[in-house]
C-alpha atoms as a PDB file:
ATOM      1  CA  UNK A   1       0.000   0.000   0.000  1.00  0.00           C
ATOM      2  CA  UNK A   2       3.034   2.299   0.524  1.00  0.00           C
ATOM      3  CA  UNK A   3       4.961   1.088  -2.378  1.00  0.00           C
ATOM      4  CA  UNK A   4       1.848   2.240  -4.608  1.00  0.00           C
ATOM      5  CA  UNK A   5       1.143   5.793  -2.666  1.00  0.00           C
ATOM      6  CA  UNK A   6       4.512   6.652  -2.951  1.00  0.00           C
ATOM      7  CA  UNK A   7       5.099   5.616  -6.620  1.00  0.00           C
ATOM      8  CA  UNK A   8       1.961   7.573  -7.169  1.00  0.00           C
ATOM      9  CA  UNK A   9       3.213  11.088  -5.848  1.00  0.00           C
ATOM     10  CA  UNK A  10       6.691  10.517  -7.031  1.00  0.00           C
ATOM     11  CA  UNK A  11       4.867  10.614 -10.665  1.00  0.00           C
ATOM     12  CA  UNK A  12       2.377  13.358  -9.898  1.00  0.00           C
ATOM     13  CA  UNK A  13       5.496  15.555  -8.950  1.00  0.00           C
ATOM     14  CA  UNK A  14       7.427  14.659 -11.798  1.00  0.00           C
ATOM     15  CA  UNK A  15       4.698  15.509 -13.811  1.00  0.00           C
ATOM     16  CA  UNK A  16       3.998  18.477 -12.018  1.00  0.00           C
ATOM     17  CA  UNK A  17       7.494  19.632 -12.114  1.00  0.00           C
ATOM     18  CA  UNK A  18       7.985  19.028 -15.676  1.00  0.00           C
ATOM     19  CA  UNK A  19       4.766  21.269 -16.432  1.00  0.00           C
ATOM     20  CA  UNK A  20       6.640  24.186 -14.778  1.00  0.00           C
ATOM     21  CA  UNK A  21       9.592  23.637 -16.748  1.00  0.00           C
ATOM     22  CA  UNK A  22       7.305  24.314 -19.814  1.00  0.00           C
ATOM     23  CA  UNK A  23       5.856  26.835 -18.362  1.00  0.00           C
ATOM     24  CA  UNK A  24       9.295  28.910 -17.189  1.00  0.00           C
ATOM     25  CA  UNK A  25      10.624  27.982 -20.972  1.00  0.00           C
ATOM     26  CA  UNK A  26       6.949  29.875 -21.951  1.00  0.00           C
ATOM     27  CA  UNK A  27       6.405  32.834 -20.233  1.00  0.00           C
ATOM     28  CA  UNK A  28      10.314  34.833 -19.441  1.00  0.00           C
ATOM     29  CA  UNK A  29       8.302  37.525 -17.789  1.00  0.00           C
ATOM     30  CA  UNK A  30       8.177  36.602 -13.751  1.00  0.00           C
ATOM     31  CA  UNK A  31       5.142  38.828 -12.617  1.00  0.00           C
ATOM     32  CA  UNK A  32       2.294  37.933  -9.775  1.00  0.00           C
ATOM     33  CA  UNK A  33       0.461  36.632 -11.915  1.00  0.00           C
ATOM     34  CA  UNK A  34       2.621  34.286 -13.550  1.00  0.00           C
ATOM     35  CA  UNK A  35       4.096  33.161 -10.383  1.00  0.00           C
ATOM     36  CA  UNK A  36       0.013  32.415  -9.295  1.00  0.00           C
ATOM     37  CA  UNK A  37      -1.239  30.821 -12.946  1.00  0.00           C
ATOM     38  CA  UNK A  38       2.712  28.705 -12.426  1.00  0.00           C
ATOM     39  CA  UNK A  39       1.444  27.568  -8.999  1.00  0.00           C
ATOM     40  CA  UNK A  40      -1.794  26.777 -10.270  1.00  0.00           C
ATOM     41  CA  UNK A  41      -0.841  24.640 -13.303  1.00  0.00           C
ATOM     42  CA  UNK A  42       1.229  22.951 -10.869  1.00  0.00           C
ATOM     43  CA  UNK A  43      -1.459  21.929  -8.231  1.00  0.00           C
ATOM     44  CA  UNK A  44      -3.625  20.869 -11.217  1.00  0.00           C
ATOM     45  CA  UNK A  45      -1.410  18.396 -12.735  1.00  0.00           C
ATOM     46  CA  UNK A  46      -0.437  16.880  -9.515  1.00  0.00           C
ATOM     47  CA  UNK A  47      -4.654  16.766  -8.782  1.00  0.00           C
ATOM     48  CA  UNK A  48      -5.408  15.568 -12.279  1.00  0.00           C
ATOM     49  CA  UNK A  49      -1.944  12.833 -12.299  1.00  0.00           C
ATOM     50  CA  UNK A  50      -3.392  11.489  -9.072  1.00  0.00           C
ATOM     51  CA  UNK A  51      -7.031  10.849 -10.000  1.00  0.00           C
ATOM     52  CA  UNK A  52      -5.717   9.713 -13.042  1.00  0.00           C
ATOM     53  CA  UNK A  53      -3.850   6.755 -11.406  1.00  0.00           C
ATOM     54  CA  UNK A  54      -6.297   6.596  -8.831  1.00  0.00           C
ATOM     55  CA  UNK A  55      -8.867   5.671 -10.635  1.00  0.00           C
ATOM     56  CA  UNK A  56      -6.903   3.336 -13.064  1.00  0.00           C
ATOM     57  CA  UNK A  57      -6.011   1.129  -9.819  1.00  0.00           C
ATOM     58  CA  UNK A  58     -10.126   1.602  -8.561  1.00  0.00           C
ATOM     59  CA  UNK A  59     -11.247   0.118 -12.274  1.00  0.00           C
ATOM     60  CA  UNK A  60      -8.590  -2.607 -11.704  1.00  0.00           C
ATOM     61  CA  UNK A  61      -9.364  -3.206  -8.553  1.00  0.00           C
ATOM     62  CA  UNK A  62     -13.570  -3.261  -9.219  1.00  0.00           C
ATOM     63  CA  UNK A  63     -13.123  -5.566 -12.574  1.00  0.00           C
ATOM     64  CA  UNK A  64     -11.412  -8.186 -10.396  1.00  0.00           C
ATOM     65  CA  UNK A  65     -13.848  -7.907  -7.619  1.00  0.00           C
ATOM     66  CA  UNK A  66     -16.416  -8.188 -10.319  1.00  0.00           C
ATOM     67  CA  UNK A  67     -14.615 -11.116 -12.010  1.00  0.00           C
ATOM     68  CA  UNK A  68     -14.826 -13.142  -8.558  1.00  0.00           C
ATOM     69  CA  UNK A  69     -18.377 -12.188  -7.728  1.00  0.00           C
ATOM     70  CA  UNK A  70     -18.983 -14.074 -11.107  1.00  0.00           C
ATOM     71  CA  UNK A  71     -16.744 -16.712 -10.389  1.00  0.00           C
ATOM     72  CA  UNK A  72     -18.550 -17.037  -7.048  1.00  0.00           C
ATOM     73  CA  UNK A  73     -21.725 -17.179  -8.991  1.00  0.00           C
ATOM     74  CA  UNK A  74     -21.182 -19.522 -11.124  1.00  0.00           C
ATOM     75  CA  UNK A  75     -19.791 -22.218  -8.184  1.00  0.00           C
ATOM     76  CA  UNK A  76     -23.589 -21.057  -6.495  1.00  0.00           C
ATOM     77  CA  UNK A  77     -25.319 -22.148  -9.817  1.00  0.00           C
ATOM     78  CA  UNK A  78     -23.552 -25.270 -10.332  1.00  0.00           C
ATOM     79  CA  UNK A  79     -24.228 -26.321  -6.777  1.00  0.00           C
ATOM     80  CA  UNK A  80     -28.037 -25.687  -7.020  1.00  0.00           C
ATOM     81  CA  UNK A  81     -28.169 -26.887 -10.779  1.00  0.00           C
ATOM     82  CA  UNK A  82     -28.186 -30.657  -9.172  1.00  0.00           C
ATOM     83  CA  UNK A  83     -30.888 -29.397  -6.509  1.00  0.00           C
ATOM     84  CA  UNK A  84     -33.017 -27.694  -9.321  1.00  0.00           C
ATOM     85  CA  UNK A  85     -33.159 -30.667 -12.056  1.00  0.00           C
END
């Protein structure tokens, strides 16, 4: 469980870091606003990187759940085939 949080906001920072790279190569002019849309870009990579992952482990962690409930419901069926006919 550690070994995946951590990989997870390793990426998001990478990605988050390399965004401001792009963004310092962009825009030369350092102002208050660029400094606050540079902060921002950052926070919403590192927001959008983490769903992202997140929810690639949730639909890989719900299609295996929903792989065993069908496994489980097929043993149920079997077992109550003999009992039906």
């Amino acid at each position: 469980m550690i070994a995946w949080l951590a990989g997870l906001s390793l990426f998001s920072l990478l990605a988050s870091w390399l965004s401001n790279l792009i963004v310092d190569a962009v825009v030369r002019d350092v102002t208050t606003q660029t400094t606050a849309a540079r902060n921002a870009i950052f926070v919403g990579t590192w927001t959008s990187v983490t769903t992202a992952m997140g929810m690639r482990s949730f639909r890989k962690t719900a299609r295996g759940l929903r792989l065993k409930g069908l496994g489980v419901k097929d043993k149920i069926d079997a077992l109550t085939k003999d009992e039906r006919g």
